[in-house]
PDB file of N, CA and C in Angstrom:
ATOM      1  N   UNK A   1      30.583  -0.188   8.300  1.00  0.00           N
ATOM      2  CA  UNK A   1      29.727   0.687   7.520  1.00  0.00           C
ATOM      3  C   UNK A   1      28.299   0.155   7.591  1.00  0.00           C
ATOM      4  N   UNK A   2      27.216   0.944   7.933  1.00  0.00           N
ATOM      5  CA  UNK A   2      26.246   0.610   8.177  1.00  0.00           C
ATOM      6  C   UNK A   2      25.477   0.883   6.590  1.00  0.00           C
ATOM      7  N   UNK A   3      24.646  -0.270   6.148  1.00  0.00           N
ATOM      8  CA  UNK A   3      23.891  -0.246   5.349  1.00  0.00           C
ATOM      9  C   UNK A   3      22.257   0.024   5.399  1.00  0.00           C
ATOM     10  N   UNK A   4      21.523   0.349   4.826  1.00  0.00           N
ATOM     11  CA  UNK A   4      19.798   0.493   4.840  1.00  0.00           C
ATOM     12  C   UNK A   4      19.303  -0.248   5.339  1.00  0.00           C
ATOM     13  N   UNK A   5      19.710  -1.805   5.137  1.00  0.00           N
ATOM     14  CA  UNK A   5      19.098  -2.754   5.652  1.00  0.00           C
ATOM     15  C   UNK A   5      19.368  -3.071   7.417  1.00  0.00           C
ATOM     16  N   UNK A   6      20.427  -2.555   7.401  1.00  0.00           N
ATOM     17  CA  UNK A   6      20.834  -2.459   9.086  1.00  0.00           C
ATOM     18  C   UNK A   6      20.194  -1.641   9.664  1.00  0.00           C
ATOM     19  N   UNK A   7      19.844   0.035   9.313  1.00  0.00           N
ATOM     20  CA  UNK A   7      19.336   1.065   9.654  1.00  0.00           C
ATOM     21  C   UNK A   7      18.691   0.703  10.847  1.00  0.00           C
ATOM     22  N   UNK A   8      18.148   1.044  11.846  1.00  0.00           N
ATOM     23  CA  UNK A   8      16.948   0.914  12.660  1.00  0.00           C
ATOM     24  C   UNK A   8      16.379   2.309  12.892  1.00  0.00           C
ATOM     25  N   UNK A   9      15.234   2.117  13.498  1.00  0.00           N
ATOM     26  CA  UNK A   9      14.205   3.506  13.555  1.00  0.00           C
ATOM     27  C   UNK A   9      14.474   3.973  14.884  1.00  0.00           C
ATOM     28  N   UNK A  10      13.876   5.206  15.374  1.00  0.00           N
ATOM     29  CA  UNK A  10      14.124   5.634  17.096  1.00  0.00           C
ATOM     30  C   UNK A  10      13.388   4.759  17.963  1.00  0.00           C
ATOM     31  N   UNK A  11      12.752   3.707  17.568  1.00  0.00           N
ATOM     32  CA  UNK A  11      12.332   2.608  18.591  1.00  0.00           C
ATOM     33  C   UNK A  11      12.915   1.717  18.823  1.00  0.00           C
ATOM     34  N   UNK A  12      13.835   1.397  17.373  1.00  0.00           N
ATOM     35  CA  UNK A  12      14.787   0.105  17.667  1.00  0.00           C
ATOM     36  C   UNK A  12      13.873  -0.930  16.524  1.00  0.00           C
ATOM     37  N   UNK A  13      13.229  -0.769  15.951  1.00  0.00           N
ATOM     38  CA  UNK A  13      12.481  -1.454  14.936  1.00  0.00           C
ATOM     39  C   UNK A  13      13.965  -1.193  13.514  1.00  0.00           C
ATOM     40  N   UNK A  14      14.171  -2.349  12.986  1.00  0.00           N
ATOM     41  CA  UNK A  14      14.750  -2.012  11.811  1.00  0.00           C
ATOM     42  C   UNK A  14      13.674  -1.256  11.011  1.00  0.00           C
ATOM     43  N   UNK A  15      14.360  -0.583  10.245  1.00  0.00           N
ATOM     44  CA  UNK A  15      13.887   0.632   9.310  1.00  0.00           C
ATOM     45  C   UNK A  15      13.092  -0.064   7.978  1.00  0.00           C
ATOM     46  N   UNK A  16      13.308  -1.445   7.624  1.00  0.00           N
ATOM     47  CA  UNK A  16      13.043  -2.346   6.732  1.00  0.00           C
ATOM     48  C   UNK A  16      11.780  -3.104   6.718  1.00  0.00           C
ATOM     49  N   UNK A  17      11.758  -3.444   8.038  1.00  0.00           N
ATOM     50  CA  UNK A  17      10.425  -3.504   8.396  1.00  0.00           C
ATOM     51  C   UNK A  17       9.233  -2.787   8.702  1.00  0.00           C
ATOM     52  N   UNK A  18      10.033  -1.711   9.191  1.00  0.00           N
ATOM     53  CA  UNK A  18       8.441  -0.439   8.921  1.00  0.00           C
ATOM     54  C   UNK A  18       8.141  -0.016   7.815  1.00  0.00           C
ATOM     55  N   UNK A  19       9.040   0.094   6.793  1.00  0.00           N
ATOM     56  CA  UNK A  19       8.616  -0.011   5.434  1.00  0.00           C
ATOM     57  C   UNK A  19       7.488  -0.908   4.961  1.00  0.00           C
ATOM     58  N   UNK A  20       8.182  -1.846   5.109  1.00  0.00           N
ATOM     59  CA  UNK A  20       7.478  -2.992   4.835  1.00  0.00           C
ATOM     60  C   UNK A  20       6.297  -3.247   5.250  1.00  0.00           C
ATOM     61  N   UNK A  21       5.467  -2.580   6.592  1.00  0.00           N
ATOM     62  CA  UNK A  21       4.134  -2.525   7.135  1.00  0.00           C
ATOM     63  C   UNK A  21       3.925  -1.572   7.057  1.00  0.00           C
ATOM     64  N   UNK A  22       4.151  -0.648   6.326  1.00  0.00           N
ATOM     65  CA  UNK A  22       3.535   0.435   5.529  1.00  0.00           C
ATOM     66  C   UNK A  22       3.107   0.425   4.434  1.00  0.00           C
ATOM     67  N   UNK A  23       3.522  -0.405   3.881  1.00  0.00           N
ATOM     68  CA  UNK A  23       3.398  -0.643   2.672  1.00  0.00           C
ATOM     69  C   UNK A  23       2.516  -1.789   2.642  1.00  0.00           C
ATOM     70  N   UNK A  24       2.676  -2.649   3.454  1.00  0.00           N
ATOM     71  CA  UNK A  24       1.202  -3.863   3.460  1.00  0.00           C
ATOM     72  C   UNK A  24       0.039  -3.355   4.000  1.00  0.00           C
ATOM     73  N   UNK A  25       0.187  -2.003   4.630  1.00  0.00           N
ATOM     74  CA  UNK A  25      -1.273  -1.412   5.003  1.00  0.00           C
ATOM     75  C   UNK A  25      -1.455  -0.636   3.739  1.00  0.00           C
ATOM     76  N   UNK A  26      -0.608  -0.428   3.141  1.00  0.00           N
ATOM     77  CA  UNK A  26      -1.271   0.778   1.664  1.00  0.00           C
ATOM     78  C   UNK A  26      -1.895   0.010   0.841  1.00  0.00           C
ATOM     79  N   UNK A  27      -0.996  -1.424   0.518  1.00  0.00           N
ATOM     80  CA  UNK A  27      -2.068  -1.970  -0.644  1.00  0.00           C
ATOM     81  C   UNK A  27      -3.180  -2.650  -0.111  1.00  0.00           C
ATOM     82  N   UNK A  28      -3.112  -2.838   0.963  1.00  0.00           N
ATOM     83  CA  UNK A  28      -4.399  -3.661   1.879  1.00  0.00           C
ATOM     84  C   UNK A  28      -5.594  -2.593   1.908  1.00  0.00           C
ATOM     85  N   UNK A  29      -5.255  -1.389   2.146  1.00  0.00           N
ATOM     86  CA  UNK A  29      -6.210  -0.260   2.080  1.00  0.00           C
ATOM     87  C   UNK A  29      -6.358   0.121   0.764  1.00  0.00           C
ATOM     88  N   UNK A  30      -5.531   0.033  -0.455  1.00  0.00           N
ATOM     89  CA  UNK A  30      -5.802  -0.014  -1.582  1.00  0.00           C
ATOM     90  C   UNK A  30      -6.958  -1.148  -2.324  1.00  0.00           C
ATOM     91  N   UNK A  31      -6.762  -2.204  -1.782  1.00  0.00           N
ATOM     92  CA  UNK A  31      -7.857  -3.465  -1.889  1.00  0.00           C
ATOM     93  C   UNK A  31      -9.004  -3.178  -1.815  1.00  0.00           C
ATOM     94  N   UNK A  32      -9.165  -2.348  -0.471  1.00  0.00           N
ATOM     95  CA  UNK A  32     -10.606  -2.165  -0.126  1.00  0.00           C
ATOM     96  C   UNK A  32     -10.675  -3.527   1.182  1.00  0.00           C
ATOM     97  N   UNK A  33      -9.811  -3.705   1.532  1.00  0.00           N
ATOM     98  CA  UNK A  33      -9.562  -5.313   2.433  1.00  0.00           C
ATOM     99  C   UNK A  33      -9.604  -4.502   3.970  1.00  0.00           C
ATOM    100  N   UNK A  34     -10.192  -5.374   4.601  1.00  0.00           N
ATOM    101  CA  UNK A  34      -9.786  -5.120   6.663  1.00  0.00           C
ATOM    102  C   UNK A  34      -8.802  -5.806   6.909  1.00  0.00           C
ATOM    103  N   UNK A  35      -8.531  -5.196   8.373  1.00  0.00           N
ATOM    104  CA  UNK A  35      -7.151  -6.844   8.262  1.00  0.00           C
ATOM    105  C   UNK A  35      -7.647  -8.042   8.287  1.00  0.00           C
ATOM    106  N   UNK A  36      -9.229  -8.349   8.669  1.00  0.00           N
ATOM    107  CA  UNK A  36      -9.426  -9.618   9.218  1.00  0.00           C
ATOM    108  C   UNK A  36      -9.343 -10.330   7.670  1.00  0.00           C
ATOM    109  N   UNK A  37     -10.035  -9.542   6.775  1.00  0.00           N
ATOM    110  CA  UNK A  37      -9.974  -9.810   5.228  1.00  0.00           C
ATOM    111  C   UNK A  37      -8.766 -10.411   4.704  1.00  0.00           C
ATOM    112  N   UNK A  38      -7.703  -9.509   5.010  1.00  0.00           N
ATOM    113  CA  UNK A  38      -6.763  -9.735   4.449  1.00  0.00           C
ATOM    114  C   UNK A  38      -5.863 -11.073   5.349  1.00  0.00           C
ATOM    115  N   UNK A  39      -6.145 -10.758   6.313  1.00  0.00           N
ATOM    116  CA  UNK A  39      -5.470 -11.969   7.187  1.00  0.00           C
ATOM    117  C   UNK A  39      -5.939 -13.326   6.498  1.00  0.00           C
ATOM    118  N   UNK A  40      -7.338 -13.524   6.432  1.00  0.00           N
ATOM    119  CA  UNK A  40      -7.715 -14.487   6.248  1.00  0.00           C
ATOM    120  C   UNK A  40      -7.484 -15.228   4.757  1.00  0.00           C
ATOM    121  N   UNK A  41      -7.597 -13.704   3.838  1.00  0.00           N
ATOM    122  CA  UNK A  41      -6.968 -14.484   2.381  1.00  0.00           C
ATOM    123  C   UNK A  41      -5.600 -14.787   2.522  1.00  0.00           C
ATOM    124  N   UNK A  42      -4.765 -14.572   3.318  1.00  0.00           N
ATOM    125  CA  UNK A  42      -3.463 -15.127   3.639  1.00  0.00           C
ATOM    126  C   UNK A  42      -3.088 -16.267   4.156  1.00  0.00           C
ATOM    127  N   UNK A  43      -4.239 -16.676   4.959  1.00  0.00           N
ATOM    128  CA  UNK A  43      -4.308 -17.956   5.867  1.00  0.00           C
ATOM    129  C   UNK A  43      -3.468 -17.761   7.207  1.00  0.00           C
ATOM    130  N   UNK A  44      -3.855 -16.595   8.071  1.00  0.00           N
ATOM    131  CA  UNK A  44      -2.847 -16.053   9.172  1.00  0.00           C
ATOM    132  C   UNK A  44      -3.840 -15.519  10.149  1.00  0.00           C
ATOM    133  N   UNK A  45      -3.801 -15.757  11.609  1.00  0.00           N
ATOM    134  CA  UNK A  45      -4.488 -14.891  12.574  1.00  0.00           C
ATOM    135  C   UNK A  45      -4.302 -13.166  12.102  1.00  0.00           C
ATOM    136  N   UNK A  46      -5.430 -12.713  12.059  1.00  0.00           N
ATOM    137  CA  UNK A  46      -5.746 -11.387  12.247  1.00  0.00           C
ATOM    138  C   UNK A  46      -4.693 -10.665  13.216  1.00  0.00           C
ATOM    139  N   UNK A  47      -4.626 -10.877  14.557  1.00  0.00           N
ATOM    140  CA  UNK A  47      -3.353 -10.365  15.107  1.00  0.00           C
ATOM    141  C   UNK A  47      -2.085 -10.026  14.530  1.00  0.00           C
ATOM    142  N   UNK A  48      -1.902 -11.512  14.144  1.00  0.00           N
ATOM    143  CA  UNK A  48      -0.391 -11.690  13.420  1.00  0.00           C
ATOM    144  C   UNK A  48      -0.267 -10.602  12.277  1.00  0.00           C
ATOM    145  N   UNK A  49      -1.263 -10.677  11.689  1.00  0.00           N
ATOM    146  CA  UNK A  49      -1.500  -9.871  10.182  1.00  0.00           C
ATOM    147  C   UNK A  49      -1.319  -8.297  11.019  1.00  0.00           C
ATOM    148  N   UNK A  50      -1.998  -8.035  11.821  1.00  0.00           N
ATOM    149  CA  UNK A  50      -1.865  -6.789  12.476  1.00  0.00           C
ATOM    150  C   UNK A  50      -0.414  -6.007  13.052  1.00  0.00           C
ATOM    151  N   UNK A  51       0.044  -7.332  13.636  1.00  0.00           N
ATOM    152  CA  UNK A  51       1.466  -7.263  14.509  1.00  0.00           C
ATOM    153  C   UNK A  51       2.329  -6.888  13.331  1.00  0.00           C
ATOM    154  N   UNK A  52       2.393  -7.565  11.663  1.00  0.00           N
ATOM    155  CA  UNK A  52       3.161  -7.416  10.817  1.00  0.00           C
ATOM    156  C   UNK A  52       3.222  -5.873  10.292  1.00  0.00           C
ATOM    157  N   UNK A  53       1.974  -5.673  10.003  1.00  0.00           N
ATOM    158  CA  UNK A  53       1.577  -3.854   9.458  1.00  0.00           C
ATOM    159  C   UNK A  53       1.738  -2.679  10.983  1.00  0.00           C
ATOM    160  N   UNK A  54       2.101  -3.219  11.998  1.00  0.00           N
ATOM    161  CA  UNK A  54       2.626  -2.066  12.494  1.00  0.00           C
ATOM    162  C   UNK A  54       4.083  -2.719  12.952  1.00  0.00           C
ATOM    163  N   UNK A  55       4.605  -3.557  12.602  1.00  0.00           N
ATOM    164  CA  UNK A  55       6.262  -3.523  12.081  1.00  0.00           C
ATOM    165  C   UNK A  55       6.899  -4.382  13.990  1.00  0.00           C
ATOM    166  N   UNK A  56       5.609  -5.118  14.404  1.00  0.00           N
ATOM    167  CA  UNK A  56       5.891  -5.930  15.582  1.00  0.00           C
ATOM    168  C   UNK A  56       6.759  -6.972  15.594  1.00  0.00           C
ATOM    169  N   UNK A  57       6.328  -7.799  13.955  1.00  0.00           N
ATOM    170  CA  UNK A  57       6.550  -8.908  13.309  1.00  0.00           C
ATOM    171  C   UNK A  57       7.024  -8.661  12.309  1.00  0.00           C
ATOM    172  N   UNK A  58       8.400  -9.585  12.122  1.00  0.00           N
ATOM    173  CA  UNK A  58       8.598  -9.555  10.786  1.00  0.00           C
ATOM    174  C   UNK A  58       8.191 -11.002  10.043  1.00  0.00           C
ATOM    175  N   UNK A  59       7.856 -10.849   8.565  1.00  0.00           N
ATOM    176  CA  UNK A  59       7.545 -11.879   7.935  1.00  0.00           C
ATOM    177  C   UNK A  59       8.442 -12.891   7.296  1.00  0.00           C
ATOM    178  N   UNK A  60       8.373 -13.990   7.673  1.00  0.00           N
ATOM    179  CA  UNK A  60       8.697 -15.452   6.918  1.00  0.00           C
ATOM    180  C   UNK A  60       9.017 -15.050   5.557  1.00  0.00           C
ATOM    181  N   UNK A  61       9.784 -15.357   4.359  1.00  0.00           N
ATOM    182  CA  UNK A  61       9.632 -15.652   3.630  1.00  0.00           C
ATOM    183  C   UNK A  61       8.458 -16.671   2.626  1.00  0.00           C
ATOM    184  N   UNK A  62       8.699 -17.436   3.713  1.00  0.00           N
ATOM    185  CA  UNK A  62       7.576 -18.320   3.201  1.00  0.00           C
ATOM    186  C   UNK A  62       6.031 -18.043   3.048  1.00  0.00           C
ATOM    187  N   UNK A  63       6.117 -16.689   3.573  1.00  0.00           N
ATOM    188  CA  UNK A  63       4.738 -16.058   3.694  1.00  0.00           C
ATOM    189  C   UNK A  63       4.162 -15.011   2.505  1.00  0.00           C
ATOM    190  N   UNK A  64       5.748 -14.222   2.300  1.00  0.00           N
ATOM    191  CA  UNK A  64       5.495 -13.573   1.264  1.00  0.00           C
ATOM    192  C   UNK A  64       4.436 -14.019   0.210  1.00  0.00           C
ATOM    193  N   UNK A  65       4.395 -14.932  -0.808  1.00  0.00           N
ATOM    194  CA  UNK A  65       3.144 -15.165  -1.447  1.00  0.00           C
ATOM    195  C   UNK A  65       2.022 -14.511  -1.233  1.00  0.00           C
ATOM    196  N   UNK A  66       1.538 -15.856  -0.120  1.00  0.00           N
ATOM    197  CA  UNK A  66       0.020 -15.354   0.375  1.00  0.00           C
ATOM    198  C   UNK A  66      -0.161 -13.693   0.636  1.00  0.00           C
ATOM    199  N   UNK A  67       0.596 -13.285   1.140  1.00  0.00           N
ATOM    200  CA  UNK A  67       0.232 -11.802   1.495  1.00  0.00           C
ATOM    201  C   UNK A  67       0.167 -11.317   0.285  1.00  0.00           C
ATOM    202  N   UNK A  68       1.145 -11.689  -0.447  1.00  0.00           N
ATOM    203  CA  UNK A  68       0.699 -10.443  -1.959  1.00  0.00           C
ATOM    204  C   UNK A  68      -0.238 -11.137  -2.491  1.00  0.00           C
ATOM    205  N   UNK A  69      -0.484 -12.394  -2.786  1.00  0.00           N
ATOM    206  CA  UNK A  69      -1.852 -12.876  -3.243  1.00  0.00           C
ATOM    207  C   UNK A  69      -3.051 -12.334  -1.995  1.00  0.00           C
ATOM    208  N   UNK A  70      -3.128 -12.278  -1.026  1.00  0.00           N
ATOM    209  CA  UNK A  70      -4.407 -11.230  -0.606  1.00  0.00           C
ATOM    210  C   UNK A  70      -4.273  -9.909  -1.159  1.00  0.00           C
ATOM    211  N   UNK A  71      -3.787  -9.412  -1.042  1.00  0.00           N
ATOM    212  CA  UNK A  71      -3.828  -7.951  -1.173  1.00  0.00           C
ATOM    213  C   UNK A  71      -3.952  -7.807  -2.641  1.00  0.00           C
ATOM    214  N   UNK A  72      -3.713  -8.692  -4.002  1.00  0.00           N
ATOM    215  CA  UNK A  72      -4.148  -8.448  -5.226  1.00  0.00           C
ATOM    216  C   UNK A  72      -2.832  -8.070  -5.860  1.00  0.00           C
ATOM    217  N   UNK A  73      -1.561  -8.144  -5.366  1.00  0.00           N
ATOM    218  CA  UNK A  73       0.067  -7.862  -5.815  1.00  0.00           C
ATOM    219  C   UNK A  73       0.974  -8.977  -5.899  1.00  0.00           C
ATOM    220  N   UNK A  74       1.755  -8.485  -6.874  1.00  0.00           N
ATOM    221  CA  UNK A  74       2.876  -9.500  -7.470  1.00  0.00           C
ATOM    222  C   UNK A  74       4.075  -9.378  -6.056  1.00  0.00           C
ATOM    223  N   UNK A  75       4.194 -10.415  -5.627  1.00  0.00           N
ATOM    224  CA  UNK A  75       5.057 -10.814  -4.541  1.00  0.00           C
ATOM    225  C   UNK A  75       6.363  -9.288  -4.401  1.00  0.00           C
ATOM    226  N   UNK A  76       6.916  -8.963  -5.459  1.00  0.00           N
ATOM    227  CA  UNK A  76       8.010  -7.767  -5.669  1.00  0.00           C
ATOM    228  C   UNK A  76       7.053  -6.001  -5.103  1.00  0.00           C
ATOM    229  N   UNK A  77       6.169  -5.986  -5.516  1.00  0.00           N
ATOM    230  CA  UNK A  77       5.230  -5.320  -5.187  1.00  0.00           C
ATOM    231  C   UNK A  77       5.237  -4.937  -3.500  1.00  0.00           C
ATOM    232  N   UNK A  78       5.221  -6.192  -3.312  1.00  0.00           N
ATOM    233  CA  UNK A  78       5.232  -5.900  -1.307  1.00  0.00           C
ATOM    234  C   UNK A  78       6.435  -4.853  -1.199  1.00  0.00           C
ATOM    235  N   UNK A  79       7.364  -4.629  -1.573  1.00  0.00           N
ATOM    236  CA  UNK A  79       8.729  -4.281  -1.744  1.00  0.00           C
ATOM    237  C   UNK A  79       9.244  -2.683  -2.099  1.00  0.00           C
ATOM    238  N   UNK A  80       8.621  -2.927  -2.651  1.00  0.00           N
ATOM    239  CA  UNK A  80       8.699  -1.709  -3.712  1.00  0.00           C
ATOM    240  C   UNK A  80       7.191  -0.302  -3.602  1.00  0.00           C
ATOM    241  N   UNK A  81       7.821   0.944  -3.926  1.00  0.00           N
ATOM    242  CA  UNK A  81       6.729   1.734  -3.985  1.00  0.00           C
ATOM    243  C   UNK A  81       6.309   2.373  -5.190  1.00  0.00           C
ATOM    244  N   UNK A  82       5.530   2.749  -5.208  1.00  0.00           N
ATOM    245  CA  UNK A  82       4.652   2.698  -6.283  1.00  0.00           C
ATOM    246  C   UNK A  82       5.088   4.062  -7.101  1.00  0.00           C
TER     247      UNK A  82
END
């Protein structure tokens, strides 16, 4: 039985992760932030930050923080829609 989190998209991207860089470009564009902005309050190459919001990359755990501390959101926030 396939679950949500298994899902994948017609590219082959899990479905979890394009969420997920959709949602780090909404509140990043909600900020008023660029990526280089936001990359940098994260402490992450601009690329990387880029590769993540169009769903190239998926993110570390260990990263979570910083990203919601750039973007001005409570870590659950990345997650969730509004």
């Amino acid at each position: 039985m396939a679950s949500s989190e298994s899902e994948r998209s017609d590219t082959g991207v899990p479905a979890q992760r394009l969420k997920f860089g959709r949602r780090l470009r909404t509140l990043r564009e909600r900020a008023g932030l660029t990526q280089t902005a936001a990359a940098a309050a994260a402490g992450m190459d601009r690329s990387f930050y880029a590769e993540l919001e169009s769903a190239r990359h998926s993110v570390s755990v260990d990263r979570v923080p910083a990203l919601a501390q750039a973007v001005g959101v409570p870590p659950h926030q990345l997650f969730t829609d509004d």
